[in-house]
Protein backbone atom coordinates (compact mmCIF):
# COMPACT_ATOMS: atom_id res chain seq x y z
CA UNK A 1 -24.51 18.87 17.59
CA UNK A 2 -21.94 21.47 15.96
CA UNK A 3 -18.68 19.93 14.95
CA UNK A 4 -15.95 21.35 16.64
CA UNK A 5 -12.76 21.70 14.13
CA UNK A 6 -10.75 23.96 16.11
CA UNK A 7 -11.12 21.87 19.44
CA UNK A 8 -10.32 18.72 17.45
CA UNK A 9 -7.19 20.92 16.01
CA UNK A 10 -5.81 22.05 19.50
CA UNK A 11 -6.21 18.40 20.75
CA UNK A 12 -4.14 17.27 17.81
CA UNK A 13 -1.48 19.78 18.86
CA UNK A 14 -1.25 18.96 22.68
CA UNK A 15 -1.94 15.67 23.17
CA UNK A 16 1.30 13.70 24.23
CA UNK A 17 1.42 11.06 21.37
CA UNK A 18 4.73 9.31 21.06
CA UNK A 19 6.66 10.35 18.16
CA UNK A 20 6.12 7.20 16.54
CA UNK A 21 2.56 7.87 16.80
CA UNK A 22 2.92 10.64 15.30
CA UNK A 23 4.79 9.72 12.49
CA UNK A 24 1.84 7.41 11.51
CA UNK A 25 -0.82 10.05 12.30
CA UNK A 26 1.38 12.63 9.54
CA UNK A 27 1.28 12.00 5.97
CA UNK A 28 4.48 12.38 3.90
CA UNK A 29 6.89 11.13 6.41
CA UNK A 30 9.36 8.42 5.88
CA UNK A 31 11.02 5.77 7.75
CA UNK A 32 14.50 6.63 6.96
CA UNK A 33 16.11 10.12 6.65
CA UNK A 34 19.90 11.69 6.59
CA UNK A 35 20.26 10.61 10.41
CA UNK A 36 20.30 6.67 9.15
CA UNK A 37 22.62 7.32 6.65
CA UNK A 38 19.96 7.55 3.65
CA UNK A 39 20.48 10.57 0.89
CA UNK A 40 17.45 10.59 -1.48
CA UNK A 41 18.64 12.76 -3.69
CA UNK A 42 21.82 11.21 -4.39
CA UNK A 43 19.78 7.71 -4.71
CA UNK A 44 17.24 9.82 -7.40
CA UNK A 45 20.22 10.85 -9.42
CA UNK A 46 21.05 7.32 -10.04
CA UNK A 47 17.70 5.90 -10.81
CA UNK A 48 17.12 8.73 -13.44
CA UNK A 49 19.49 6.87 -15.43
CA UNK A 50 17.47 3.92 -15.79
CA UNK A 51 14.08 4.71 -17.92
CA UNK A 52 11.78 2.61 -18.95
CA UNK A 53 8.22 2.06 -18.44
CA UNK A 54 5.71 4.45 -16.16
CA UNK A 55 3.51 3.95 -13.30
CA UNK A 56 0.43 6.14 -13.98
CA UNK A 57 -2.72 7.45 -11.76
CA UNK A 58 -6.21 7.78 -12.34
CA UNK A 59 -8.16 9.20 -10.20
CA UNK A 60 -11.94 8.64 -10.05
CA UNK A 61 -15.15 10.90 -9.34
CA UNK A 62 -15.84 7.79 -7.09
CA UNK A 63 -12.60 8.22 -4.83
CA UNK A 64 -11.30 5.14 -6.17
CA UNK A 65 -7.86 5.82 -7.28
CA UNK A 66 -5.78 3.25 -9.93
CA UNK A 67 -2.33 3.09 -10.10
CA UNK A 68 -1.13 1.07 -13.02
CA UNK A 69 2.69 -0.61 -13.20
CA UNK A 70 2.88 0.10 -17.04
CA UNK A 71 5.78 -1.50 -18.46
CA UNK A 72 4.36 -4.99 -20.54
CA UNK A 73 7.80 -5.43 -22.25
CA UNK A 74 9.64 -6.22 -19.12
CA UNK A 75 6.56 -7.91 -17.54
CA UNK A 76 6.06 -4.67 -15.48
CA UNK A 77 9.41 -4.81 -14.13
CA UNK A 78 10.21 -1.53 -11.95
CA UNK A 79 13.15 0.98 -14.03
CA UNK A 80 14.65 3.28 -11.60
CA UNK A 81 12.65 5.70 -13.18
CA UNK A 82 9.65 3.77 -12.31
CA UNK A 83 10.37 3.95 -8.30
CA UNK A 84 10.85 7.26 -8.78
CA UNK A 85 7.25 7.96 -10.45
CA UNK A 86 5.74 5.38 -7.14
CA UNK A 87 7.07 7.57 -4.77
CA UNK A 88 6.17 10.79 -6.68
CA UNK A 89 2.44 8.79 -7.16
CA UNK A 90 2.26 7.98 -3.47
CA UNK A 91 2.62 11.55 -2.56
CA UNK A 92 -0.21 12.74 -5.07
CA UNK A 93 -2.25 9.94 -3.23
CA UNK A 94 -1.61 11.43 0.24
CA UNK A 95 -2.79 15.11 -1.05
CA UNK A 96 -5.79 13.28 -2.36
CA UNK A 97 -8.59 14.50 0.54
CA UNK A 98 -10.89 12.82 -1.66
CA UNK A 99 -9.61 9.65 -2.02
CA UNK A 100 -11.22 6.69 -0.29
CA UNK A 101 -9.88 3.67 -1.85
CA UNK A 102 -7.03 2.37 -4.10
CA UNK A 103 -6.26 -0.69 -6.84
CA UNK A 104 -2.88 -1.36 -7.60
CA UNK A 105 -2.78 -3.60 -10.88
CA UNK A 106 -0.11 -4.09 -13.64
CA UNK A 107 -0.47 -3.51 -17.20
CA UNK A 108 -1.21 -6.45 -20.00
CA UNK A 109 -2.57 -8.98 -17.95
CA UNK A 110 0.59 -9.13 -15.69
CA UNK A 111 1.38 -7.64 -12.38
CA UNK A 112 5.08 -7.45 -11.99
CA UNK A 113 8.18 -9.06 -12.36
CA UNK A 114 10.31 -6.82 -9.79
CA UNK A 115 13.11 -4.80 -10.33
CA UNK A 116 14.80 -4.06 -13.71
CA UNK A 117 17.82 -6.20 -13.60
CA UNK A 118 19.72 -3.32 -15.88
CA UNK A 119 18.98 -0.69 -12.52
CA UNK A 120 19.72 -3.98 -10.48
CA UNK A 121 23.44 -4.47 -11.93
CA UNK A 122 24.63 -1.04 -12.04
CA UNK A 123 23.64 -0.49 -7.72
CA UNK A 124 26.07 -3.90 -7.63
CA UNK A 125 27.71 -2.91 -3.75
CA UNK A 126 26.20 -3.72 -0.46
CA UNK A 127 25.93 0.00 0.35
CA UNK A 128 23.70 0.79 -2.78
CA UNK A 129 21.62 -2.15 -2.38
CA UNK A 130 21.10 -0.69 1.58
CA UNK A 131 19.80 2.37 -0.11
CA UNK A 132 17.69 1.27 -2.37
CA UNK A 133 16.09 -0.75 0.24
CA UNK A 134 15.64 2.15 2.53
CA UNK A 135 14.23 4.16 -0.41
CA UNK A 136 11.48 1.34 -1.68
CA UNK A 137 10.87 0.99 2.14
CA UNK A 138 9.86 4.41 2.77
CA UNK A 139 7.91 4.37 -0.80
CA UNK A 140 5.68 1.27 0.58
CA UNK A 141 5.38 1.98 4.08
CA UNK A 142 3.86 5.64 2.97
CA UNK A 143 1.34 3.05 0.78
CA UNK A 144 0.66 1.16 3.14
CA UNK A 145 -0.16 4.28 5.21
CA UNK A 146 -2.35 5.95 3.18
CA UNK A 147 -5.49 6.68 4.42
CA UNK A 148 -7.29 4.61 1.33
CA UNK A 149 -8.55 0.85 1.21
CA UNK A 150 -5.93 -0.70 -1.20
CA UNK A 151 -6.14 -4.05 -2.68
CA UNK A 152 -3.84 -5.29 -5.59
CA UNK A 153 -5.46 -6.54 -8.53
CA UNK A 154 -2.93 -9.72 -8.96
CA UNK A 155 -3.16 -10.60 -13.21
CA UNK A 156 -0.52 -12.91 -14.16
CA UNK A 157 2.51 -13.14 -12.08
CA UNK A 158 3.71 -10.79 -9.30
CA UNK A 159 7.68 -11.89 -9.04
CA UNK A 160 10.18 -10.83 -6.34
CA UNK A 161 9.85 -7.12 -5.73
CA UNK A 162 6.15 -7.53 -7.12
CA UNK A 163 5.18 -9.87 -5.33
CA UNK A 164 6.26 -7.47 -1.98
CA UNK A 165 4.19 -4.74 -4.01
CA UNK A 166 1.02 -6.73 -3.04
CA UNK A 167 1.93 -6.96 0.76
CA UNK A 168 1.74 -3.05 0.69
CA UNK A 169 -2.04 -3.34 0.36
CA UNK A 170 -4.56 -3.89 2.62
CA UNK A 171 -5.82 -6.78 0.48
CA UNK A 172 -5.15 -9.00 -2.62
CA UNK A 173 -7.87 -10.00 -5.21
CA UNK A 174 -6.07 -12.80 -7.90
CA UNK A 175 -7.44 -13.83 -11.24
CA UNK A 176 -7.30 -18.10 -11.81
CA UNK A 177 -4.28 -17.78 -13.51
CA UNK A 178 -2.40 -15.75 -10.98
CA UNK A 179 0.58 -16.58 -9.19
CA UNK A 180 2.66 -14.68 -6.48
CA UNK A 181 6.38 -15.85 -5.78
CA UNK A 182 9.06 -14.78 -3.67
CA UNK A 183 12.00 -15.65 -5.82
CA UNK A 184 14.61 -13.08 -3.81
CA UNK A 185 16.40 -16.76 -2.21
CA UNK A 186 17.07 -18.01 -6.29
CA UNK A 187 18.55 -14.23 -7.02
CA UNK A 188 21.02 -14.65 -3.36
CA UNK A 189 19.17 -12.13 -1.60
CA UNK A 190 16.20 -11.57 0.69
CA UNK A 191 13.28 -9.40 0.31
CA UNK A 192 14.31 -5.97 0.74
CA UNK A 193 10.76 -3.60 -0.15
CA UNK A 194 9.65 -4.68 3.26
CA UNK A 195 7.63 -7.69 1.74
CA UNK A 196 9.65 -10.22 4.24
CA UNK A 197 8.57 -8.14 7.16
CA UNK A 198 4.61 -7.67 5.83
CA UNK A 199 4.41 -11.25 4.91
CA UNK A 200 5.17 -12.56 8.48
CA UNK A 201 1.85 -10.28 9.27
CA UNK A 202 -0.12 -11.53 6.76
CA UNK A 203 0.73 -15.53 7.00
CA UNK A 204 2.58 -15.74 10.79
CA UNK A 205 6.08 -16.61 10.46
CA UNK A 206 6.52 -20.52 9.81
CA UNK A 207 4.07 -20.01 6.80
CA UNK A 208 6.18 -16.93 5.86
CA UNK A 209 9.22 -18.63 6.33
CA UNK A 210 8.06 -21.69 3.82
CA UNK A 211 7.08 -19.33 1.18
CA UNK A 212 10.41 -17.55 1.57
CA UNK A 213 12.61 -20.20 1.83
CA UNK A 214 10.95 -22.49 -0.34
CA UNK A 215 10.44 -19.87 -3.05
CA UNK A 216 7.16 -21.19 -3.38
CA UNK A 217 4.70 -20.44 -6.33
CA UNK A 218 1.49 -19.07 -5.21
CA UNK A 219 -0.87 -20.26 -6.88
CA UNK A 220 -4.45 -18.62 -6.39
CA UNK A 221 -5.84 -21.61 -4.59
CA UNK A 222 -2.95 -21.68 -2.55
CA UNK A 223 -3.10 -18.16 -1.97
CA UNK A 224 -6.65 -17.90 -1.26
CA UNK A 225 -6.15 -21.31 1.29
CA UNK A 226 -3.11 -19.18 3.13
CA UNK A 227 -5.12 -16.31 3.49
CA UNK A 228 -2.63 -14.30 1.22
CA UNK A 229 -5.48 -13.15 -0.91
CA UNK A 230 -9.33 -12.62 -0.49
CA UNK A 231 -10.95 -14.46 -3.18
CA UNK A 232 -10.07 -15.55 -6.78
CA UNK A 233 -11.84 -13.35 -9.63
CA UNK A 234 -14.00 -14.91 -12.22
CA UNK A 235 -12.80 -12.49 -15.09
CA UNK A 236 -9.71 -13.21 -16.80
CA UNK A 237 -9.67 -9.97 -19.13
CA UNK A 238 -8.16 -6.75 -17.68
CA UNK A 239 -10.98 -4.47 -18.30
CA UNK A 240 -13.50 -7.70 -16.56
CA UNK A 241 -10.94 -8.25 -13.69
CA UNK A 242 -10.74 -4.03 -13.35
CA UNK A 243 -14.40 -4.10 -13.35
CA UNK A 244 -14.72 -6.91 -10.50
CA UNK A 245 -12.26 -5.48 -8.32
CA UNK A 246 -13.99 -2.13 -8.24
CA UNK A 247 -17.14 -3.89 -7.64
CA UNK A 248 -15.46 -5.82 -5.26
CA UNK A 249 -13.27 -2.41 -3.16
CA UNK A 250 -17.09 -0.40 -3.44
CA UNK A 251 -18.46 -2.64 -0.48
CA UNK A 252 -15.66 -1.00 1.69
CA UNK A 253 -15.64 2.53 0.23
CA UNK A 254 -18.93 3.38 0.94
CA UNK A 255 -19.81 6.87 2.44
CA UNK A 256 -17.68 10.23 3.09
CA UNK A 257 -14.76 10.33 2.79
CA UNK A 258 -13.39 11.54 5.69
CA UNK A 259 -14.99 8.91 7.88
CA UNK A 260 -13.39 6.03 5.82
CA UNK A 261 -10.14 7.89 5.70
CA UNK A 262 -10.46 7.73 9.41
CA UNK A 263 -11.66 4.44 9.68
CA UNK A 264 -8.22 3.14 7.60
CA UNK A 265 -6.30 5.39 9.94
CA UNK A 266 -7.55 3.45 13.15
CA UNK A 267 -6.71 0.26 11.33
CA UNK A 268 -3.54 0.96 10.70
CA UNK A 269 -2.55 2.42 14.56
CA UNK A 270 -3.96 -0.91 15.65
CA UNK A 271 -1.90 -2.51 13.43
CA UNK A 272 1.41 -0.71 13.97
CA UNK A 273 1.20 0.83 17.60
CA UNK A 274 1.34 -0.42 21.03
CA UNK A 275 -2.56 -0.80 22.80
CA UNK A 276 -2.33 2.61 24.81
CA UNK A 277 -0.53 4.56 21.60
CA UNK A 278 -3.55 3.21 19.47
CA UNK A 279 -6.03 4.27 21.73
CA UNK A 280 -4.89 7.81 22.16
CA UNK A 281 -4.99 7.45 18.16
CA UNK A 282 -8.41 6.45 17.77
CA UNK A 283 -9.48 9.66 20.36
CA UNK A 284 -7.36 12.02 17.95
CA UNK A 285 -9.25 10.40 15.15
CA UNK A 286 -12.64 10.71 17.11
CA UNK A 287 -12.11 14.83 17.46
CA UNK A 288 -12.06 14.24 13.40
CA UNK A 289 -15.33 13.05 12.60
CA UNK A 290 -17.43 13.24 15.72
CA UNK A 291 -20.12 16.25 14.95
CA UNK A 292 -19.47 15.96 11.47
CA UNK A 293 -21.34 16.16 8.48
CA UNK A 294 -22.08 12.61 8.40
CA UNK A 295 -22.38 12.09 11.94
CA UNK A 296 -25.07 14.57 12.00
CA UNK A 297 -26.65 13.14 9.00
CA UNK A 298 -27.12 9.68 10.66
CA UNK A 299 -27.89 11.12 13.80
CA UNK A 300 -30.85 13.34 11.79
CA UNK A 301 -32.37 9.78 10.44
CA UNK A 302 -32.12 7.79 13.15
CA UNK A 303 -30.13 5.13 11.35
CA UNK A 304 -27.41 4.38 14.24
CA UNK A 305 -29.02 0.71 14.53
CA UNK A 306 -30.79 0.55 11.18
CA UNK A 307 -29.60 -0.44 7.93
């Protein structure tokens, strides 16, 4: 069977997906634009003022990718200079064709503490908090997007806008010691990265609305009991807990890229679309991989049924 590319192409073109379908099948495309009010640039300008800190990218020959909050003297708290290197990371991770997986950890042994209360104090009106929250929304929905397996490696404490950090993943791995904690109702406010949202998915909303409300401390065996996390490392080091979580994303990362890529991407229309938008998603997705190398492969040793 000869794969098809152009036919899959012209199907992608003419098929009548919503445009909110479509915005999930693209790459690179935000949630909020000029049309809601939102100016990027004028946002960017301001954040550039607050450095501090990096979030840095290494990409593996395995197609694992880690992205590293890097900024131990302010417990990985997020400069404005720091959202602005997420975004600008996210957006190497969506050119990454390669890519099949993701960690997001923080440096030192900690995840991270939020937002950098100096970047927090200068955006002081309602109107600049609006637009910060639009612009960390579109940063983690395009995260949450990509077509990688993501799980955040949770060392130490993930605070406030950290702890809405880890919702943008598909999963959560925590060391013994970890603990996750919505603290946005002790700073006046409520989450604002999209964590409130996510964590009403993850938990159902009266367990959401407990951790929320209650500010509640998350501690790994109350994390792994809520289902907020997937199991509790044994490794307490950063280069053991690295090591495990690897270990740990490999059982999901397994084969070409493009099929698992795919795979992610039927996930997520399931997740976000309506029954009959997902389903004209998972066709489009079909045209992608059916004929392909690997389907060929598999077909060539007869392994549909064996493992």
């Amino acid at each position: 069977m000869e794969p098809r590319p152009e036919m899959a192409g012209n199907l992608l073109k003419t098929s009548s997906l919503s445009v909110r379908t479509k915005l999930l099948h693209q790459t690179g495309l935000s949630l909020y634009n000029t049309s809601h009010g939102f100016h990027e640039e004028d946002l960017k300008k301001k954040l550039q003022q607050f450095p501090g800190g990096s979030v840095d990218l290494q990409k593996e020959d395995s197609g694992i990718g880690i992205l590293t909050l890097n900024n131990p003297s302010k417990m990985n708290a997020f400069s404005g200079v720091m959202m602005l290197q997420l975004l600008e990371k996210v957006i190497e991770l969506e050119n990454w064709t390669e890519g099949k997986g993701l960690i997001v950890r923080g440096a030192k042994n900690t995840f991270s503490s939020g937002s950098d209360l100096n970047a927090v104090k200068a955006l002081a009106t309602p109107e600049d908090g609006m637009t910060l929250c639009m612009f960390m929304q579109n940063t983690l929905t395009r995260l949450m997007r990509l077509p990688l397996i993501s799980v955040a490696l949770i060392q130490g404490r993930a605070l406030g806008g950290g702890a809405e950090v880890t919702t943008a993943c598909d999963f959560r791995l925590m060391t013994a010691d970890g603990e996750i904690r919505f603290v946005h109702r002790e700073m006046g406010i409520v989450p604002s990265w999209g964590g409130g949202a996510r964590l009403v998915e993850l938990l159902g909303a009266r367990q959401a609305l407990k951790v929320l409300s209650g500010a509640l401390p998350l501690d790994a065996a109350r994390a792994l009991s809520l289902g907020m996390v997937e199991e509790v490392l044994g490794a307490s080091d950063e280069a053991g807990c690295l090591q495990e979580a690897r270990a740990w994303l490999g059982q999901f990362t397994q084969g070409p890229p493009q099929v698992i890529r795919a795979l992610k991407r039927s996930v997520s229309s399931g997740r976000e679309l309506c029954l009959e938008e997902a389903l004209q998603m998972e066709k489009e997705l079909v045209g992608t991989v059916w004929g392909g190398p690997a389907n060929r492969e598999a077909i060539a040793r007869k392994g549909k049924f064996n493992k």
